[in-house]
Protein backbone atom coordinates (compact mmCIF):
# COMPACT_ATOMS: atom_id res chain seq x y z
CA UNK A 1 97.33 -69.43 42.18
CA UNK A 2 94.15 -68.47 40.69
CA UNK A 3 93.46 -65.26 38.65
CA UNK A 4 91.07 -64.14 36.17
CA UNK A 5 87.20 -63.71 35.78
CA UNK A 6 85.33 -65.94 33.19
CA UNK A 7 81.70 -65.39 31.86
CA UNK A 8 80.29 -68.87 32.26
CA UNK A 9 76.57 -70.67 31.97
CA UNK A 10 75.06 -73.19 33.96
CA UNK A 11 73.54 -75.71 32.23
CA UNK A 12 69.88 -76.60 33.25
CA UNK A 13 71.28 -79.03 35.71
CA UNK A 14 73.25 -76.33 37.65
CA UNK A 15 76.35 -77.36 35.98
CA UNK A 16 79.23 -75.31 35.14
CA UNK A 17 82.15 -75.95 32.74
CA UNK A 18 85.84 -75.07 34.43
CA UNK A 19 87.98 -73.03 31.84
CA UNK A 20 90.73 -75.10 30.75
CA UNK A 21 93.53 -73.19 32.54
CA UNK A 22 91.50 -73.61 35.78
CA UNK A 23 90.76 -77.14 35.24
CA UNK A 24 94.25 -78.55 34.65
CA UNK A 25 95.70 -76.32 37.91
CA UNK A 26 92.83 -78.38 39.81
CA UNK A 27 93.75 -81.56 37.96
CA UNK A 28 97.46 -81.13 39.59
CA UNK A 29 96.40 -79.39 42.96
CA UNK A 30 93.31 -81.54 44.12
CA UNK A 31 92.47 -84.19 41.26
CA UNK A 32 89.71 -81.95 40.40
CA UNK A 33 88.06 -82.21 44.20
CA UNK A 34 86.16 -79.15 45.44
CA UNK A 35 84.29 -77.62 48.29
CA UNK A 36 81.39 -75.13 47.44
CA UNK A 37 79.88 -73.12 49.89
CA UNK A 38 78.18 -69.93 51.37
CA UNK A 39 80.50 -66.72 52.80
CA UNK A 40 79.48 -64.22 55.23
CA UNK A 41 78.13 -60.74 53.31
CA UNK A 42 78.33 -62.48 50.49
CA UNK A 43 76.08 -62.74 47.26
CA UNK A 44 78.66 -65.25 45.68
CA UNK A 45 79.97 -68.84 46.53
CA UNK A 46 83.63 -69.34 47.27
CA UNK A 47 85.00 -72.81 45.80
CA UNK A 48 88.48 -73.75 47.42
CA UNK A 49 90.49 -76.81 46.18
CA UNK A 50 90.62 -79.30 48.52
CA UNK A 51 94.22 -78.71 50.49
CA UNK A 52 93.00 -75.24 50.93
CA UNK A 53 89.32 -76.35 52.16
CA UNK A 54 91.23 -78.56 54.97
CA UNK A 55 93.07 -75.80 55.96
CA UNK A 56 90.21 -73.31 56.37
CA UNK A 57 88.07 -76.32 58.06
CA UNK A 58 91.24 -76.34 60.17
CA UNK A 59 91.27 -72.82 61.31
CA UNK A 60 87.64 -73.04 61.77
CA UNK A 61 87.65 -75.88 64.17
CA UNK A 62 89.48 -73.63 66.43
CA UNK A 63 87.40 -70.98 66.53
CA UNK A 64 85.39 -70.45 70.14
CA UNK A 65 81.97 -69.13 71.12
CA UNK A 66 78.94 -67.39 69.37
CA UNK A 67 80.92 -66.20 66.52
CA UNK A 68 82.73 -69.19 65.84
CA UNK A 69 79.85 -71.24 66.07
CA UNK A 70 78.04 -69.07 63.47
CA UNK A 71 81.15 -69.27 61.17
CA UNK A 72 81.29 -72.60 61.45
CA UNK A 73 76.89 -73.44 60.51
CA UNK A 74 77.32 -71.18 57.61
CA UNK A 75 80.58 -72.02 55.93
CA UNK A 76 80.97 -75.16 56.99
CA UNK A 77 77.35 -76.31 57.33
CA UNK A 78 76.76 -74.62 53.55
CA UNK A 79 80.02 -76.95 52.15
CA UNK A 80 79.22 -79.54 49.25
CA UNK A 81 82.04 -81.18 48.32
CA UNK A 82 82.31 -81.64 44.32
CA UNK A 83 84.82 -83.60 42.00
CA UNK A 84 85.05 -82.11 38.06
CA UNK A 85 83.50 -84.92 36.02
CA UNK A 86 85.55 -85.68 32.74
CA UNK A 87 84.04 -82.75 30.75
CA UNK A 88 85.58 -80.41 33.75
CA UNK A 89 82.34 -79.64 35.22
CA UNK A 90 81.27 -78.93 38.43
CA UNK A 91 77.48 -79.49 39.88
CA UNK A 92 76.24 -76.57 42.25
CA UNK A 93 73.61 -77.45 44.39
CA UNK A 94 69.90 -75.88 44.32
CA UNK A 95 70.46 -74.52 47.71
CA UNK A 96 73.82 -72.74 46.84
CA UNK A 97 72.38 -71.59 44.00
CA UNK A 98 69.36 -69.99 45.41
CA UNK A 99 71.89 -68.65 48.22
CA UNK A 100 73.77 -66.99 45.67
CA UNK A 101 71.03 -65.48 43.53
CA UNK A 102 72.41 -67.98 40.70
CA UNK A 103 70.77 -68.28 37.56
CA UNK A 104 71.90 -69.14 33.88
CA UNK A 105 74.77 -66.47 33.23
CA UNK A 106 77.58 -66.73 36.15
CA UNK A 107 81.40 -65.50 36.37
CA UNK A 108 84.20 -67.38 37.55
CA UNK A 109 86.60 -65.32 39.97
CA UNK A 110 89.98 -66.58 40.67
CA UNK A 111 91.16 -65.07 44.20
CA UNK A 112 94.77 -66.41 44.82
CA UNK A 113 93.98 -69.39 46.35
CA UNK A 114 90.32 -69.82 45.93
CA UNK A 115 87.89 -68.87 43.36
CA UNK A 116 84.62 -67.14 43.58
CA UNK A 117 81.31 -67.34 41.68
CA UNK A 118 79.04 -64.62 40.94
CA UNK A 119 76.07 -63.71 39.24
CA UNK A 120 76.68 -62.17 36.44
CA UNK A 121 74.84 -59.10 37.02
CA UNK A 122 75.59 -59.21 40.47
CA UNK A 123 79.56 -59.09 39.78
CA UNK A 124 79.11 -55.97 37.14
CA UNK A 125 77.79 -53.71 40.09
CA UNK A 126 80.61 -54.66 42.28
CA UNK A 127 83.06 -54.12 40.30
CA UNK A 128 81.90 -50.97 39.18
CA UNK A 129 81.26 -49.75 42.96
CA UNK A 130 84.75 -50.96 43.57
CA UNK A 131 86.54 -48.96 40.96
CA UNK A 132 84.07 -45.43 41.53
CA UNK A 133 84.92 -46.00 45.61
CA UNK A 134 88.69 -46.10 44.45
CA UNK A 135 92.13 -47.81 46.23
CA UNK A 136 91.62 -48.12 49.70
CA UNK A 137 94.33 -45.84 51.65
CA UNK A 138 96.72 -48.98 52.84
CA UNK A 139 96.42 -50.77 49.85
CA UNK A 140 97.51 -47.50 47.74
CA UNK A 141 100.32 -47.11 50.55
CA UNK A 142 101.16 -50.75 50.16
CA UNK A 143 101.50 -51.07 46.47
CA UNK A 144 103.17 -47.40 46.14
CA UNK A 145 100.00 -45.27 44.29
């Protein structure tokens, strides 16, 4: 389970080191074998290990009509699949990059069983909108606020 945000760089190649207590989980979980891609509403990329990519390509197959069809050509037609090199980086493409507004300075979100990456900048104003909007009313009731 990921958790966690870590201010990262990308090198001038796109290239971005995993933290150590990311990488090794990956080592164990998926040999270091990711899936990049796009997410709908989204100014960040979500990166799922590779059990939990086949089970979202899974659910995805399923769905029917317009609305699956435009799930599946962005998060599925976005997906570059990545393995962590010895040095525990990972490559992101031009295209994702550009998709995500993706410069030099990047953070590195883990979300339970995926991870997200942000802009730096970019991941500042959310979290500050996030915390002035306050806890949603079921997830207050749900965690006992």
């Amino acid at each position: 389970m990921f958790q966690g945000s870590y201010p990262l760089s990308l090198d001038a190649k796109g290239r971005m080191t995993v933290p150590a207590e990311m990488r090794e989980q990956l080592e164990t979980l998926c040999q270091g074998k990711l899936t990049v891609t796009r997410h709908f509403g989204t100014t960040f990329l979500r990166i799922y290990p590779q059990p939990e990519w086949e089970r979202m390509r899974s659910i995805m197959a399923g769905f029917q009509g317009a609305a699956g069809e435009a799930a599946r050509r962005l998060i599925v037609g976005s997906a570059d699949q990545v393995q962590m090199d010895g040095a525990g980086r990972i490559l992101i493409s031009p295209i994702l990059r550009k998709a995500a507004n993706l410069d030099r300075r990047v953070v590195l979100v883990g979300d339970l069983q995926r991870l997200e990456l942000w802009d730096e900048e970019a991941h500042a104003r959310y979290l500050d909108a996030q915390a002035e909007a306050g806890i949603p009313e079921e997830l207050r009731n749900a965690l006992g606020f």
